[in-house]
C-alpha atoms as a PDB file:
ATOM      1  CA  UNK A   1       0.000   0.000   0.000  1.00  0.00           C
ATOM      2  CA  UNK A   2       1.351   3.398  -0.769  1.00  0.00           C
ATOM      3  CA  UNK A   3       1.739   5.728   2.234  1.00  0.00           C
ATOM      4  CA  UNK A   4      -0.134   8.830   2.966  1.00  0.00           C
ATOM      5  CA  UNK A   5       2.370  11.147   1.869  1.00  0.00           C
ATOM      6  CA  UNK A   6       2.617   9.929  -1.924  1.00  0.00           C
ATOM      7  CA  UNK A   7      -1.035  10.840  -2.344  1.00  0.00           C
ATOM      8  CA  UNK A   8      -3.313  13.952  -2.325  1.00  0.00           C
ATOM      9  CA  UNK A   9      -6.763  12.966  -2.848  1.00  0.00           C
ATOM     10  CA  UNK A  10      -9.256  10.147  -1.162  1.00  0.00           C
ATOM     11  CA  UNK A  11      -9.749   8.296  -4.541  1.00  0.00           C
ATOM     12  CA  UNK A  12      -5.461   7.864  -3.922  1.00  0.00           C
ATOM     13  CA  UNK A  13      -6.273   7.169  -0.573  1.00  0.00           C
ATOM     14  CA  UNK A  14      -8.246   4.114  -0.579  1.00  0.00           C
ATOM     15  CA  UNK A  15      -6.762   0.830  -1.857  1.00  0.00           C
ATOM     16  CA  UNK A  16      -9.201  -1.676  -3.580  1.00  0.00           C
ATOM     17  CA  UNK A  17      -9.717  -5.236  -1.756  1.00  0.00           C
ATOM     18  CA  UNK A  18     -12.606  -7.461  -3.625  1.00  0.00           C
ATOM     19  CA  UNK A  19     -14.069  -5.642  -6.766  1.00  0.00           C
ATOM     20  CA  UNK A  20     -17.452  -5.489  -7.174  1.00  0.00           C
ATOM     21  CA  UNK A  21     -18.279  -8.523 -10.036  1.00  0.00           C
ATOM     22  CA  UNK A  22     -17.975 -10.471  -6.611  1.00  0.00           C
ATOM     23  CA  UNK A  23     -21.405  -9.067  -6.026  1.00  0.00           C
ATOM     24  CA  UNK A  24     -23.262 -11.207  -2.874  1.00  0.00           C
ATOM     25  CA  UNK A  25     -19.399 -13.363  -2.798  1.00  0.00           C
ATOM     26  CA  UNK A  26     -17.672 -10.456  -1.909  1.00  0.00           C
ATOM     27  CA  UNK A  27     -17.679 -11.298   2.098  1.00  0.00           C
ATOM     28  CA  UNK A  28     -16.136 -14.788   1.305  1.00  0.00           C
ATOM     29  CA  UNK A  29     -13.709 -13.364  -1.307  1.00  0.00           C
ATOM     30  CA  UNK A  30     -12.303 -10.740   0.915  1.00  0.00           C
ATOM     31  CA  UNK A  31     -11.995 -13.348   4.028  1.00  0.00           C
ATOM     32  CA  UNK A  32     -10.122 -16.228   1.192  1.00  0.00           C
ATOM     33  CA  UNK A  33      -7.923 -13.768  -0.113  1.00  0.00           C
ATOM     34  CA  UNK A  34      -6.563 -12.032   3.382  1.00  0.00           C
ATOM     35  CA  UNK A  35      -6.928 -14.667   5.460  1.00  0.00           C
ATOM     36  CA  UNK A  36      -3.490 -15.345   5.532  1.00  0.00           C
ATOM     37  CA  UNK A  37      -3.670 -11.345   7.519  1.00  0.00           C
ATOM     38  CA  UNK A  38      -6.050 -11.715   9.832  1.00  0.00           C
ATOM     39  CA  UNK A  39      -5.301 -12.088  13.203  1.00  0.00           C
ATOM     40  CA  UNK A  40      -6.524 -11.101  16.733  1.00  0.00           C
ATOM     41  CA  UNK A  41      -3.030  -9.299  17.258  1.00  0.00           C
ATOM     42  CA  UNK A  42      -0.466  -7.262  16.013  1.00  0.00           C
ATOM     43  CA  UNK A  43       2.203  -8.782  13.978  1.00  0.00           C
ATOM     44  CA  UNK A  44       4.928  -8.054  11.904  1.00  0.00           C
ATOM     45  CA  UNK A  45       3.834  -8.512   8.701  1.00  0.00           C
ATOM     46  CA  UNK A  46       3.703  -5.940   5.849  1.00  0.00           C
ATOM     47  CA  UNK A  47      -0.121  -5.571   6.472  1.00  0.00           C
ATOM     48  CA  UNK A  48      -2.204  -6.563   9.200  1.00  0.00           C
ATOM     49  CA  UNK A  49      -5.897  -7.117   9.465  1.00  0.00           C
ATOM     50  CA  UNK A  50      -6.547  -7.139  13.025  1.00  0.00           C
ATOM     51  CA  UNK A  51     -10.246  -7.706  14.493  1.00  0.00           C
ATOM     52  CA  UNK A  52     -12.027  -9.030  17.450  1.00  0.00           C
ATOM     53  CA  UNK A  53     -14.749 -11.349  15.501  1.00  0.00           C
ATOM     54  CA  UNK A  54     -15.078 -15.074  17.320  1.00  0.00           C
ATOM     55  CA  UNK A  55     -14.793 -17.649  14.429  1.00  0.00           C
ATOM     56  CA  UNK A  56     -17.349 -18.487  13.981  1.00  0.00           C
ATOM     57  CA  UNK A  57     -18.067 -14.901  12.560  1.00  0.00           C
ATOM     58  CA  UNK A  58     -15.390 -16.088  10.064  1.00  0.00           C
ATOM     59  CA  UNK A  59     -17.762 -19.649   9.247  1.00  0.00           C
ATOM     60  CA  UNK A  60     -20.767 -17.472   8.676  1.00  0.00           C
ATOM     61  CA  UNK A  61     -19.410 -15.851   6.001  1.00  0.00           C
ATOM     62  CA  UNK A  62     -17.812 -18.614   3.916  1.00  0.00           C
ATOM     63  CA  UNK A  63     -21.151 -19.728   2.990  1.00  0.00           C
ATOM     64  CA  UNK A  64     -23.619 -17.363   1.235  1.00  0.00           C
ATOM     65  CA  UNK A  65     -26.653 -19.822   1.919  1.00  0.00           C
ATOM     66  CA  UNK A  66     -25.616 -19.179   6.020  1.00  0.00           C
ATOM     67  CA  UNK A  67     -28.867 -17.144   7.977  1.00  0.00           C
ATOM     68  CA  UNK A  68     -26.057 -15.076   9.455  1.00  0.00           C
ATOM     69  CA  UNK A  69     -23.715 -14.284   6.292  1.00  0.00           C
ATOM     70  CA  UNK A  70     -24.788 -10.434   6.151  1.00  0.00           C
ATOM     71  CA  UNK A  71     -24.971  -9.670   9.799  1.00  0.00           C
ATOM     72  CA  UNK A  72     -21.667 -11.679   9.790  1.00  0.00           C
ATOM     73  CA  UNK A  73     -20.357  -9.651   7.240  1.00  0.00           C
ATOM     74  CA  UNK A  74     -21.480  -6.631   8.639  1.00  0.00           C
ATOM     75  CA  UNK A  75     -20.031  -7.299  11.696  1.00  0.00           C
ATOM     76  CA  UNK A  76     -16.635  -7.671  10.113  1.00  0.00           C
ATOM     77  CA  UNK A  77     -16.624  -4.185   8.604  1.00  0.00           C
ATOM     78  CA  UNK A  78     -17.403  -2.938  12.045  1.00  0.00           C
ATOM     79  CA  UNK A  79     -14.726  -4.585  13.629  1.00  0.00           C
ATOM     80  CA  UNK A  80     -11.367  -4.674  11.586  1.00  0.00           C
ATOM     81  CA  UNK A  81      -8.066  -2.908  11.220  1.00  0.00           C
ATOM     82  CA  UNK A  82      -6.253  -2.743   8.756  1.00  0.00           C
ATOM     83  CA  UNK A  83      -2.383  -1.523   9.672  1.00  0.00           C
ATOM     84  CA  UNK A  84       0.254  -0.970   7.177  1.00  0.00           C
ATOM     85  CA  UNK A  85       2.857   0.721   8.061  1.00  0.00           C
ATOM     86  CA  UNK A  86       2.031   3.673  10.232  1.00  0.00           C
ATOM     87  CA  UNK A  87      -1.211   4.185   8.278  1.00  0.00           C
ATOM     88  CA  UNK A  88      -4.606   2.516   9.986  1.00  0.00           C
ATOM     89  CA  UNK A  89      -7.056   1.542   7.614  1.00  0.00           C
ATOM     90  CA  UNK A  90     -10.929   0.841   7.882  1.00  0.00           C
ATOM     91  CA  UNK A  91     -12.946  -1.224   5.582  1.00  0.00           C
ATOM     92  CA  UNK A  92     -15.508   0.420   3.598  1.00  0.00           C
ATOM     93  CA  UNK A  93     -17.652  -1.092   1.221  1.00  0.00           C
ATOM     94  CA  UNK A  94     -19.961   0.337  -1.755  1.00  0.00           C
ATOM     95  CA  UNK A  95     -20.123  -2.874  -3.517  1.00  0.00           C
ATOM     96  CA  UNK A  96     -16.200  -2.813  -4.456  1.00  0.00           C
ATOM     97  CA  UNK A  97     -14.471  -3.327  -1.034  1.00  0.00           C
ATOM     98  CA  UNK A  98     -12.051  -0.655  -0.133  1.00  0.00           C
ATOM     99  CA  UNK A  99      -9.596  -0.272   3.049  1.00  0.00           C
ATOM    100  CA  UNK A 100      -9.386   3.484   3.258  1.00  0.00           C
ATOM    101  CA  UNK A 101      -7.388   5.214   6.203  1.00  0.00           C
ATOM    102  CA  UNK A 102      -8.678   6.240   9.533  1.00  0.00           C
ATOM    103  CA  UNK A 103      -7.356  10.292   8.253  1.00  0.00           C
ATOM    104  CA  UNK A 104      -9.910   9.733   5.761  1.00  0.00           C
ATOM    105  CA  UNK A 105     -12.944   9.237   7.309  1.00  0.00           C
ATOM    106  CA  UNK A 106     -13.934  12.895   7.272  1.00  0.00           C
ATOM    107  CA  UNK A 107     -13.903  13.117   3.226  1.00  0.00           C
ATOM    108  CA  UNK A 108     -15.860   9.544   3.013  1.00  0.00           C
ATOM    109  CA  UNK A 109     -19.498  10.632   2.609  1.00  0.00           C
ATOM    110  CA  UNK A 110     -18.460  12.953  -0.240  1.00  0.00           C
ATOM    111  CA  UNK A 111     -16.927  10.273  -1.956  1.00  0.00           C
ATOM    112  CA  UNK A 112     -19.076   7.432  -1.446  1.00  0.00           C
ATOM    113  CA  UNK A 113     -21.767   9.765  -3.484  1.00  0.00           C
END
């Protein structure tokens, strides 16, 4: 990820996760291709996706059919982190999934429009 100072803009900001042509797999896509980052603490890897959902958070969304795969998912954007280097990312999604930093948040309903 490119670090706050090589940008000037939101749209440079925010760093694309799942694209949208996942449509309704997007919440499985985005947990099979970071997996590998998730954790419930801080390591030191390049970039870390830290949250506090149980796993079973994690089995509700690998299976669209599940009751629980949108309040699952929804409960995942509430509750991760994304950290690479000294930048803190949230996930925000508008049918593409985006991780855009924490510095950002103030310029996000603008650009969500």
């Amino acid at each position: 990820m490119k670090t706050l100072e090589q940008k000037k803009k939101i749209e440079d900001y925010a760093e694309l996760l799942v694209d949208s042509h996942y449509g309704i797999y997007t919440p499985v896509t985005f947990y099979e291709e970071w997996n590998s980052q998730i954790t419930n603490q801080m390591v030191g890897s390049p970039i870390v996706i830290k949250t506090n959902v149980d796993n079973q958070t994690w089995e509700d969304i690998s299976n669209v059919e599940n009751e629980f795969y949108w309040d699952s998912w929804e409960m995942v954007l509430n509750n991760c982190q994304i950290f690479s280097g000294d930048t803190e990312y949230f996930l925000c999604s508008n049918e593409d999934l985006w991780a855009v930093p924490v510095e950002c948040m103030d310029q996000l309903e603008d650009w969500m429009i």
